[in-house]
Protein backbone atom coordinates (compact mmCIF):
# COMPACT_ATOMS: atom_id res chain seq x y z
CA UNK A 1 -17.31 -37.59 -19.68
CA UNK A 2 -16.04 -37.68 -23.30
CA UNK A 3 -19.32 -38.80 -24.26
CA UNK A 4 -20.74 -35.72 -22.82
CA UNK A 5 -18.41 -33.58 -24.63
CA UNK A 6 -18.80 -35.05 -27.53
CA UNK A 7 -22.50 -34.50 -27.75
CA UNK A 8 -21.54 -30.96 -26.34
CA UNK A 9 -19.73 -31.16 -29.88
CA UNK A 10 -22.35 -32.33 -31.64
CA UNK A 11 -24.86 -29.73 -30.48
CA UNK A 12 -22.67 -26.92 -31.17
CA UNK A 13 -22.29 -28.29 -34.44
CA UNK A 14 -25.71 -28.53 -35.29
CA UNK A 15 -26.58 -24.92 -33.75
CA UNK A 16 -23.78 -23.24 -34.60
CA UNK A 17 -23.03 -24.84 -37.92
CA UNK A 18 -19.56 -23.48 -36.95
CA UNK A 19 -16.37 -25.99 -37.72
CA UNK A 20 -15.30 -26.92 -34.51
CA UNK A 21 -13.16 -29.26 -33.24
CA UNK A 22 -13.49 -31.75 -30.55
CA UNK A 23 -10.12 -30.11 -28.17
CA UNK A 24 -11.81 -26.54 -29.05
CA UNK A 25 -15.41 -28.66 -27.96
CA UNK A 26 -13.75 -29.71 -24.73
CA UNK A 27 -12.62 -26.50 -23.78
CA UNK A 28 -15.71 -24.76 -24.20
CA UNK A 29 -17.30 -27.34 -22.23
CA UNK A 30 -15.09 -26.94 -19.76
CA UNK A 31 -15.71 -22.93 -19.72
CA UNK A 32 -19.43 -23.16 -19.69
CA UNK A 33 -20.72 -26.24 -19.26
CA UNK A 34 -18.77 -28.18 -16.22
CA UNK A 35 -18.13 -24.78 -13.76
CA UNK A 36 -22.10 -25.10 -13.49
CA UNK A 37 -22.48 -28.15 -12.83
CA UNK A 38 -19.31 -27.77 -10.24
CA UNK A 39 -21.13 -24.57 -8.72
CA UNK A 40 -23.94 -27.06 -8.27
CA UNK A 41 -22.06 -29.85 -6.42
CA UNK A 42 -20.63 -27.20 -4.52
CA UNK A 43 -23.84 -26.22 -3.44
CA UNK A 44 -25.45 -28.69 -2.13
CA UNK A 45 -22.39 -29.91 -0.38
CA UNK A 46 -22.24 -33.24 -2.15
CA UNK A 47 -18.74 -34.36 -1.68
CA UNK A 48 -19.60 -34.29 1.93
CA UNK A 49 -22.27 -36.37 1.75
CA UNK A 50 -20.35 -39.13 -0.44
CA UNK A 51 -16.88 -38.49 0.52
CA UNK A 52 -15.78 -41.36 -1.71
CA UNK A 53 -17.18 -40.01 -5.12
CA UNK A 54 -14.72 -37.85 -7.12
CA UNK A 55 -16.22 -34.39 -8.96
CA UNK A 56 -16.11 -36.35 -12.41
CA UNK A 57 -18.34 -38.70 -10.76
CA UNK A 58 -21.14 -36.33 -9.91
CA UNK A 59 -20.78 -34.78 -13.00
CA UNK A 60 -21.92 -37.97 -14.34
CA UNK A 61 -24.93 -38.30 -11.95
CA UNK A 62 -26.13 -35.00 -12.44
CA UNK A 63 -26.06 -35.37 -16.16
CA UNK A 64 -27.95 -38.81 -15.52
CA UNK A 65 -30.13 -37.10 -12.93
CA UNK A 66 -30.76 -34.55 -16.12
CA UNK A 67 -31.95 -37.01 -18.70
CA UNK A 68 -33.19 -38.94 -16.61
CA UNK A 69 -36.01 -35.92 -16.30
CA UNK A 70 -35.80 -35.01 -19.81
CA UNK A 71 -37.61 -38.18 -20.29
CA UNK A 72 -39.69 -38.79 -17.40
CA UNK A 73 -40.59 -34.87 -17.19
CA UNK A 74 -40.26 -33.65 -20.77
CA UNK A 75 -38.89 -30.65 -19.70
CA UNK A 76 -34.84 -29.99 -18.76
CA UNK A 77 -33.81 -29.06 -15.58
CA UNK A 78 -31.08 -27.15 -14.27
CA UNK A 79 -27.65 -28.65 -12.77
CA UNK A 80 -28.98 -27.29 -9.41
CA UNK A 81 -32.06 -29.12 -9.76
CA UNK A 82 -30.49 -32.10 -10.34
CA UNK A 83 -27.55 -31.59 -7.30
CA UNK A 84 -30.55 -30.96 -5.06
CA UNK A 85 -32.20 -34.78 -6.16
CA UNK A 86 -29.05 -36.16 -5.52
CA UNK A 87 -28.80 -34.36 -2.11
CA UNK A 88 -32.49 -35.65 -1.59
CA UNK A 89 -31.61 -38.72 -1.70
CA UNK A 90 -27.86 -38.42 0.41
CA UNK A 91 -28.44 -36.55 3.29
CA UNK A 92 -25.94 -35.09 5.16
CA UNK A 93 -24.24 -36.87 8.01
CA UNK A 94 -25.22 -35.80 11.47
CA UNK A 95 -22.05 -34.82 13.74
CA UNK A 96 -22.53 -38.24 15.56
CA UNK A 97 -22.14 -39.98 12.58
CA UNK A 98 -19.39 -37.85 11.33
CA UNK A 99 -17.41 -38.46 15.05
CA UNK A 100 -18.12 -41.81 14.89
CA UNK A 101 -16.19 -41.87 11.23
CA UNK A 102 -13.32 -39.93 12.67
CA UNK A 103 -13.09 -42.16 15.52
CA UNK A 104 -13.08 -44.81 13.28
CA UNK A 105 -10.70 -43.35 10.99
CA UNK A 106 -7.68 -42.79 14.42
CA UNK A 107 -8.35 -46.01 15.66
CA UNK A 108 -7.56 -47.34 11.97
CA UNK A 109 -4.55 -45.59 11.68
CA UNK A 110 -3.60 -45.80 14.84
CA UNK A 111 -3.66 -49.94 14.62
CA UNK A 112 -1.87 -49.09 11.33
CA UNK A 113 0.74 -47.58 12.79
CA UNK A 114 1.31 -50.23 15.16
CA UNK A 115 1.42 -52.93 13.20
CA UNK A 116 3.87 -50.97 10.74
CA UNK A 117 0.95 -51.07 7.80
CA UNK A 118 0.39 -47.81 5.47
CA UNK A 119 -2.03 -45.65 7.04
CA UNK A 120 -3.28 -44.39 4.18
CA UNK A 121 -6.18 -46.23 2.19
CA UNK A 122 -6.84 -46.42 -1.35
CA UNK A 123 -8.05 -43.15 -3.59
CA UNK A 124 -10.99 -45.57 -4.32
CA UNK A 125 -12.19 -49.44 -4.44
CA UNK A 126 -10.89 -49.48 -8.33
CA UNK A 127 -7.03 -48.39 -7.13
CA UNK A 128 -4.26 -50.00 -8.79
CA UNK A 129 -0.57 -49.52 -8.19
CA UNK A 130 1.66 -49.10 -11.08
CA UNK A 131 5.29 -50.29 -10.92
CA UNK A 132 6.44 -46.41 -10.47
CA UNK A 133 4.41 -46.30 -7.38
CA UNK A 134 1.78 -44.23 -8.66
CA UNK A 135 -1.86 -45.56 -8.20
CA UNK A 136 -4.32 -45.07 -10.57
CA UNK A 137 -8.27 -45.15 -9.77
CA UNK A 138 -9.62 -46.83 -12.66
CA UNK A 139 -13.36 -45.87 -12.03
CA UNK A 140 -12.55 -42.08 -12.92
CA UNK A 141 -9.75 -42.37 -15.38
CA UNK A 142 -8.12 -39.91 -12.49
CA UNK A 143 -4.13 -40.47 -11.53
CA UNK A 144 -3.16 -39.75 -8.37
CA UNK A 145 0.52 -39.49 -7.79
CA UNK A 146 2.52 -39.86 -4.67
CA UNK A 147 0.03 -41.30 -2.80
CA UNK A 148 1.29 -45.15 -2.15
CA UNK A 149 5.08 -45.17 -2.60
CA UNK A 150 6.97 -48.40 -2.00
């Protein structure tokens, strides 16, 4: 995402020809550029359909999803465009398939719980522990505190 906001910086630049730096650049991009995209993800109800992808993640696919038809198309299209190819291609899960995940998710924690293992799982497949306890998710840059405490 910094790359994004530093070509957000860039552009401004160029348009603006205004001195700006990159911290005032990443605010502004946070003010107009990411609530769209998050309005978009929102939308089309993506984090239900990949439960396991974080909102800096689809950020990053929907600004792929966005060049991606810059090039192809010639022509830019909106964050809600590119939420509703993502969704195209991630449906949502039908109720069987959701109850058959929560099924699977008891009888996890459940056999967890028996055998005296954390029920919890990892914040994602890149999860490391620090020595404090707190686990990071390298994938995202995100820390997650709290979560796996030995």
């Amino acid at each position: 995402m910094l790359r994004e906001i530093e070509a957000y910086h860039q552009a401004w630049r160029r348009e603006a020809g205004e001195p700006l730096t990159l911290r005032q650049a990443a605010q502004r991009w946070q003010r107009e550029v990411f609530p769209q995209a998050a309005l978009a993800i929102a939308a089309w109800r993506l984090p239900e359909r990949l439960p396991q992808r974080t909102d800096g993640d689809f950020y990053l696919d929907l600004a792929t999803q966005r060049a991606l038809a810059q090039q192809e198309e010639h022509r830019e299209i909106t964050w809600g465009e590119a939420a509703a190819r993502l969704a195209a291609r991630y449906p949502l899960p039908t109720w069987q398939e959701r109850l058959v995940d929560l099924w699977h998710h008891i009888i996890g924690s459940l056999a967890a719980w028996w055998k005296g293992l954390p029920a919890d799982e990892p914040p994602c497949d890149f999860a490391l522990q620090g020595t404090s306890g707190t686990v990071y998710c390298r994938r995202a840059s995100r820390v997650r505190r709290g979560l796996f405490q030995s």
